[in-house]
Protein backbone atom coordinates (compact mmCIF):
# COMPACT_ATOMS: atom_id res chain seq x y z
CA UNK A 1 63.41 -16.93 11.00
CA UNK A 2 61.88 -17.26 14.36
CA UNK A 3 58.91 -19.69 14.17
CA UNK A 4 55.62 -17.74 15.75
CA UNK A 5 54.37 -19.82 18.24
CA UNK A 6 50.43 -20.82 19.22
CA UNK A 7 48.67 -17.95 20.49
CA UNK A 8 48.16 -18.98 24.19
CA UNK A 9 45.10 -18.96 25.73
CA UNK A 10 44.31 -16.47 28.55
CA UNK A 11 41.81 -19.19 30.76
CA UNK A 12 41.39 -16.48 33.67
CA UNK A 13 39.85 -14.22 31.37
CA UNK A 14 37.79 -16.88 28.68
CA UNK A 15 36.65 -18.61 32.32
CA UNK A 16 35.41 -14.96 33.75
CA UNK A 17 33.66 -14.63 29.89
CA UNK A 18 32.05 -18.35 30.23
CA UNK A 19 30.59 -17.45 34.10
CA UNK A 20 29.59 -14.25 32.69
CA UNK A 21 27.78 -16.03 29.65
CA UNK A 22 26.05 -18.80 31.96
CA UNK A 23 25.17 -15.77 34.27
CA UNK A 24 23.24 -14.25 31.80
CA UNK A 25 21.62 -17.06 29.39
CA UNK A 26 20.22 -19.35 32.39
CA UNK A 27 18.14 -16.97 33.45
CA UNK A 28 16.77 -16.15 29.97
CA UNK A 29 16.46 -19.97 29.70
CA UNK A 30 14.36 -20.37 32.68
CA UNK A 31 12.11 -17.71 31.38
CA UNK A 32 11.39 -18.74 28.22
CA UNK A 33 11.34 -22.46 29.19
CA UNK A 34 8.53 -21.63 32.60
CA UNK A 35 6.77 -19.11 30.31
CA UNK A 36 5.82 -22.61 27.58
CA UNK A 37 5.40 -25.01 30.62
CA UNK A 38 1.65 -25.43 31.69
CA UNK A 39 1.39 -25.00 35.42
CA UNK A 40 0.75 -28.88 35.25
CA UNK A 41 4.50 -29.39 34.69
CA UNK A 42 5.71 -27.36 37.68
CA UNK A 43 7.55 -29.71 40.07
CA UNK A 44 9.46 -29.01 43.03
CA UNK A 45 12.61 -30.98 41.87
CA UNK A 46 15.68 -28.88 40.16
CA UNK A 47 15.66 -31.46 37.12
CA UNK A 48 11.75 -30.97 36.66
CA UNK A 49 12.02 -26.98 36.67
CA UNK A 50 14.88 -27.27 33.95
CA UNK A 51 13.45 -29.72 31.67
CA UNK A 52 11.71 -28.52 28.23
CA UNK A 53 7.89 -28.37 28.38
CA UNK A 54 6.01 -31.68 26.81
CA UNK A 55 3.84 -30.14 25.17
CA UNK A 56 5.35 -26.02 23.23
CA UNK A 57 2.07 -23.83 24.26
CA UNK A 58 1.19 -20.06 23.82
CA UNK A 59 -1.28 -20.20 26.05
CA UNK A 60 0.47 -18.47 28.52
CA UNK A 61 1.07 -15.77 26.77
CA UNK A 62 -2.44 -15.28 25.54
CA UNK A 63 -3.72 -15.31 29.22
CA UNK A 64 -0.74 -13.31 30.80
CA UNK A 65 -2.01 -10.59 28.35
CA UNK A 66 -5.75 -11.30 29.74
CA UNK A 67 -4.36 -10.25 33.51
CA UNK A 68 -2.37 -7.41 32.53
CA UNK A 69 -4.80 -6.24 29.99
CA UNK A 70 -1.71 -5.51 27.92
CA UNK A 71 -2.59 -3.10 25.33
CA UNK A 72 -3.40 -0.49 27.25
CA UNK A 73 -0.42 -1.61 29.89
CA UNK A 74 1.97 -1.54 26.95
CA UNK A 75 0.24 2.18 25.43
CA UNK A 76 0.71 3.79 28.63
CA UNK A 77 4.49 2.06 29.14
CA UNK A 78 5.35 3.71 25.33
CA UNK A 79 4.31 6.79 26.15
CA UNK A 80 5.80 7.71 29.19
CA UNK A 81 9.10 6.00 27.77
CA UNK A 82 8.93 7.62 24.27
CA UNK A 83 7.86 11.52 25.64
CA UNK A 84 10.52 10.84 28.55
CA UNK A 85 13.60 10.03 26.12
CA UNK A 86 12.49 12.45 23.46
CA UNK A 87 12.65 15.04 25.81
CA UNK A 88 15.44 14.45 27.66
CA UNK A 89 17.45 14.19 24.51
CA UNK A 90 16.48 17.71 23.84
CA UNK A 91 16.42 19.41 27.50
CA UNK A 92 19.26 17.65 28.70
CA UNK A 93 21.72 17.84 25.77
CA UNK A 94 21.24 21.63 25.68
CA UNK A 95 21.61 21.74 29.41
CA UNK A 96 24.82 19.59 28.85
CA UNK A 97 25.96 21.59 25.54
CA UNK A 98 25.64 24.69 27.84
CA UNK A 99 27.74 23.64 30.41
CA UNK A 100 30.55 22.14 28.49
CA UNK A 101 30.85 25.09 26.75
CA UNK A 102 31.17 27.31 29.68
CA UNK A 103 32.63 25.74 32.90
CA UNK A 104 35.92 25.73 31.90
CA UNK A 105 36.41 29.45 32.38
CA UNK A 106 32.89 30.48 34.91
CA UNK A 107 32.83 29.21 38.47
CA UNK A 108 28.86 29.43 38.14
CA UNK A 109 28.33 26.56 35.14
CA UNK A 110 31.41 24.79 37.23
CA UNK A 111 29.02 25.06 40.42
CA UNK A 112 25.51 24.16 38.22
CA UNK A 113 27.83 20.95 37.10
CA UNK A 114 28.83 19.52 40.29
CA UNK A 115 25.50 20.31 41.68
CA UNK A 116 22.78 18.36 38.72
CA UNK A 117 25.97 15.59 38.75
CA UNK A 118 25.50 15.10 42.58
CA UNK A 119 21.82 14.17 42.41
CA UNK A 120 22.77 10.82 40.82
CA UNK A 121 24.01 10.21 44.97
CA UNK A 122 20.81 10.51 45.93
CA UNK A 123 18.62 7.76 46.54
CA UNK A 124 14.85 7.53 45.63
CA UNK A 125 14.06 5.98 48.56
CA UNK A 126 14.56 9.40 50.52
CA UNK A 127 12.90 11.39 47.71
CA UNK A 128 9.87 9.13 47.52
CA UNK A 129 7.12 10.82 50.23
CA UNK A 130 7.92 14.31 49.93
CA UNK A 131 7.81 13.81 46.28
CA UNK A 132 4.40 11.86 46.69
CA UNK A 133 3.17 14.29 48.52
CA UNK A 134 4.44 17.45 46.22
CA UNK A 135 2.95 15.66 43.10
CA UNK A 136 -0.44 15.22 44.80
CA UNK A 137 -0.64 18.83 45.91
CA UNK A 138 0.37 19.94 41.99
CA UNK A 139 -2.00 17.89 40.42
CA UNK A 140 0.58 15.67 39.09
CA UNK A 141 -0.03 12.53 40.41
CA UNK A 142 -0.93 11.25 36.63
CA UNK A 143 1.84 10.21 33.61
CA UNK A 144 2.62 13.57 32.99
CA UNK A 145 3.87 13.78 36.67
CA UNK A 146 5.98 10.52 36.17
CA UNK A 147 7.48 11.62 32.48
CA UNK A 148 8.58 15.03 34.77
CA UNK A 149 10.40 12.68 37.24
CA UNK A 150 11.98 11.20 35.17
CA UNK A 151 13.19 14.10 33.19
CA UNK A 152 14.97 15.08 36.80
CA UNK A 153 15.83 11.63 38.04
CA UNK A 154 17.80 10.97 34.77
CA UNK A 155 19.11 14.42 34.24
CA UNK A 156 22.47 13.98 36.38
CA UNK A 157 23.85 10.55 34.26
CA UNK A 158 22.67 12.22 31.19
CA UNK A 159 24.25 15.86 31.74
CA UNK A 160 27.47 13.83 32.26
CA UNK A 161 27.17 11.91 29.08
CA UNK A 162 26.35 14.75 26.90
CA UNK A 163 28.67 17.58 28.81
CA UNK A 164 31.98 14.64 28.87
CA UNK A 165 31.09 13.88 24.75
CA UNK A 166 31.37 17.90 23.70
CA UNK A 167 34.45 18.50 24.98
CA UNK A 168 35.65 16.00 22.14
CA UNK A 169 33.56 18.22 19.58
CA UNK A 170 36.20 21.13 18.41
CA UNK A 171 35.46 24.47 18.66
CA UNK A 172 36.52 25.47 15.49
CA UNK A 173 32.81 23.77 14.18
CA UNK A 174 30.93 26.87 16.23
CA UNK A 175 33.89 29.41 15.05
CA UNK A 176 33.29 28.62 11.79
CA UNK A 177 29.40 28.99 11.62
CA UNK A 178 29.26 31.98 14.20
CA UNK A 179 31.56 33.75 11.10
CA UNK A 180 29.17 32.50 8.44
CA UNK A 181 26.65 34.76 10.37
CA UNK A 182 24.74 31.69 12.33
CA UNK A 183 23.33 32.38 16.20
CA UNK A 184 24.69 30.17 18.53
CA UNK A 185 20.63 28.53 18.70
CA UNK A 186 21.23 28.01 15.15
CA UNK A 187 24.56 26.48 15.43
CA UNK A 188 23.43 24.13 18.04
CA UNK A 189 20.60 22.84 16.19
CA UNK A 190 22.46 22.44 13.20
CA UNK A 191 25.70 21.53 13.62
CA UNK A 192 25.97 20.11 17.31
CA UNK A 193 22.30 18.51 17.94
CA UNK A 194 23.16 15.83 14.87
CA UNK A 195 27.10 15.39 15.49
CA UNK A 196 26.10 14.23 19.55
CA UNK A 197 24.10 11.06 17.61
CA UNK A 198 26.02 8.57 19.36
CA UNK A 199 25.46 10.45 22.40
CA UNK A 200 22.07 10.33 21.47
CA UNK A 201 21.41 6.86 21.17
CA UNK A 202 23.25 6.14 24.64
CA UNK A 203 21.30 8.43 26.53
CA UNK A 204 17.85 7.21 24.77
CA UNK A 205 18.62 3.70 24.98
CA UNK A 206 19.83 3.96 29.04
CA UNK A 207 17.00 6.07 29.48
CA UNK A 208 14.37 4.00 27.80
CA UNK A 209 15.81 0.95 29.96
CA UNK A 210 15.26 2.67 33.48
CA UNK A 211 11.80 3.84 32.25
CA UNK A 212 10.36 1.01 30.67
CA UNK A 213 11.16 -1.54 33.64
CA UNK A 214 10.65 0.96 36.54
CA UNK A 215 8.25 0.14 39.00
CA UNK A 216 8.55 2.44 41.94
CA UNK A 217 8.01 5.32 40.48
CA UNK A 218 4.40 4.33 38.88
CA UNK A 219 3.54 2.92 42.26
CA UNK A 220 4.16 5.70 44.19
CA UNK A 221 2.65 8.58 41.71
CA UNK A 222 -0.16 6.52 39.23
CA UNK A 223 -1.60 4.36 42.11
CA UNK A 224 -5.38 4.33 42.19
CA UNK A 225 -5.45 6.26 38.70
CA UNK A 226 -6.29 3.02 36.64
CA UNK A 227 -3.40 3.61 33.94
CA UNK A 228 -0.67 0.64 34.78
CA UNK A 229 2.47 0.27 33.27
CA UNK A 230 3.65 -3.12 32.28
CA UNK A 231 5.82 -3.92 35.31
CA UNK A 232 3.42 -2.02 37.09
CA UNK A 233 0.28 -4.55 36.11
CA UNK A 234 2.47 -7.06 36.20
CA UNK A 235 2.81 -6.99 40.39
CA UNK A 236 -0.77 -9.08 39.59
CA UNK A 237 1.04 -12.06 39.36
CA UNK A 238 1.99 -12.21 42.48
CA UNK A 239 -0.42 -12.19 45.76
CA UNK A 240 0.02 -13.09 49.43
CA UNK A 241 -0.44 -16.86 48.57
CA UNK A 242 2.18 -17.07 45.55
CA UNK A 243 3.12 -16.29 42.32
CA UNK A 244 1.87 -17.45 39.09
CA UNK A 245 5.67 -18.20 37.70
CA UNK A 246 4.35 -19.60 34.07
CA UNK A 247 2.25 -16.33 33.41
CA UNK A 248 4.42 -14.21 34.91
CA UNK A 249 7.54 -15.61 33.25
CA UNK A 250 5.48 -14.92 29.86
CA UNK A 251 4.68 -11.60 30.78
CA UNK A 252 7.84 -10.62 31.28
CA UNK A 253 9.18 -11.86 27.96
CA UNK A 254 6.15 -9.87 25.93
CA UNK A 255 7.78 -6.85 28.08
CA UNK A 256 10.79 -7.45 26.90
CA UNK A 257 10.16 -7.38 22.88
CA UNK A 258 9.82 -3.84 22.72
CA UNK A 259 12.92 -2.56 24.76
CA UNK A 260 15.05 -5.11 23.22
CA UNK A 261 13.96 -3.71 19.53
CA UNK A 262 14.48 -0.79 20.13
CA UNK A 263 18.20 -1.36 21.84
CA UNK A 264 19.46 -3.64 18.74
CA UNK A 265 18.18 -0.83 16.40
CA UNK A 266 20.58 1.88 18.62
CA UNK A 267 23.03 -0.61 19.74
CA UNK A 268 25.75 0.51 17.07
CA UNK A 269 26.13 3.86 18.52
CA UNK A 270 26.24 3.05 21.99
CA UNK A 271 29.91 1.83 22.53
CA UNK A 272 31.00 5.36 20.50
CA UNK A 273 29.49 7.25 22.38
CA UNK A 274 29.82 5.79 25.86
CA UNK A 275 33.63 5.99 25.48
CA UNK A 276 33.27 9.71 24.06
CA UNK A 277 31.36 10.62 26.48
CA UNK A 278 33.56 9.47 29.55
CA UNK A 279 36.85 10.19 28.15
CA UNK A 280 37.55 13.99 28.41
């Protein structure tokens, strides 16, 4: 009998995973380790930046929430992210459902696919005044105006996602129901709405991500209004004469809470249906 050998180790690839591991848990150090510091503490050198706080304080926190006046920041961040993902899991997964079921054999869904797919080519950047100006006109210059941009900003990725995951969804499920006497509305809403819940979760979690830590948009539509996002109030930490790193840093974490919550409660479905979704 052959004797099996020690598994050799593959150092291109566990080197790649340890960059990609510093890459992402300095940062995260920094902030949590600048967001306890008192400004006090803040040197110029590397090593005095790096080293742990003296003294562990909240304070920080307490008056980061002070200068963003962070309940009503974090009220009007929830519910422009939790109306946007709720309804672009039910506008865009019918939109995607109606697609998938129909390009393959009409030239007009084929056309209607290419053409919501292409606007994730366009940038915001040459979208941003003549939709400034369109909003302002309509009266939507408010959240409900940014929670409709958002529906059509995220529609293209999303249409993808959903349209790429149903052609892995047989048939045979619709044939089945449409003989047991149910309308195809009925068939979608029971049969195909809750079998796309991996799809589901990737679309609300990427969603949620892009809306919760957007800043542009906000800017450009809400300014002057008085209702601030989170990343929108917190632009007050920085002014023409600096930045306020230890209450910003601490900001940034309280931001961060919700989002990440909310991604470890859907993170199980995500991989499932990311790789349904772009595997025809």
């Amino acid at each position: 009998m052959k004797k099996v050998g020690k598994e050799r180790i593959n150092w291109p690839v566990t080197i790649l995973l340890i960059a990609g591991l510093i890459t992402v848990v300095f940062p995260l150090y920094m902030t949590v380790v600048i967001a306890l510091k008192k400004p006090s503490e803040m040197t110029n050198d590397v090593a005095g930046i790096l080293s742990l706080p003296k003294h562990f304080s909240l304070s920080n926190f307490t008056e980061a929430m002070k200068v963003t006046d962070f309940w009503n920041s974090l009220g009007n961040s929830l519910l422009i992210t939790v109306v946007t993902v709720v309804l672009a899991m039910l506008i865009h997964s019918l939109l995607g459902y109606a697609i998938a079921r129909n390009k393959a054999h009409s030239k007009f869904y084929k056309f209607i696919y290419f053409y919501v797919v292409s606007g994730m080519f366009v940038p915001f950047a040459i979208l941003m005044m003549p939709v400034v100006k369109q909003t302002a006109q309509m009266g939507l210059a408010n959240r409900a105006g940014v929670i409709i941009l958002y529906l059509v900003f995220y529609m293209p990725m999303n249409v993808l996602l959903y349209s790429g995951y149903l052609t892995n969804i047989p048939r045979a499920l619709e044939e089945a129901a449409c003989v047991d006497g149910a309308s195809t509305w009925t068939t979608y809403w029971k049969i195909i709405f809750p079998i796309m819940k991996p799809m589901h979760a990737t679309v609300a979690v990427l969603t949620a991500l892009g809306t919760w830590n957007d800043v542009m948009t906000p800017l450009v539509i809400m300014s002057g209004t008085g209702k601030n996002t989170l990343p929108l109030a917190q632009l007050n930490f920085q002014t023409q004469f600096g930045t306020n790193y230890n209450l910003a840093f601490a900001s940034y974490l309280l931001a961060l809470l919700p989002i990440l919550i909310f991604y470890l409660i859907c993170q199980k479905h995500i991989l499932n249906g990311v790789v349904n979704g772009a595997v025809k």
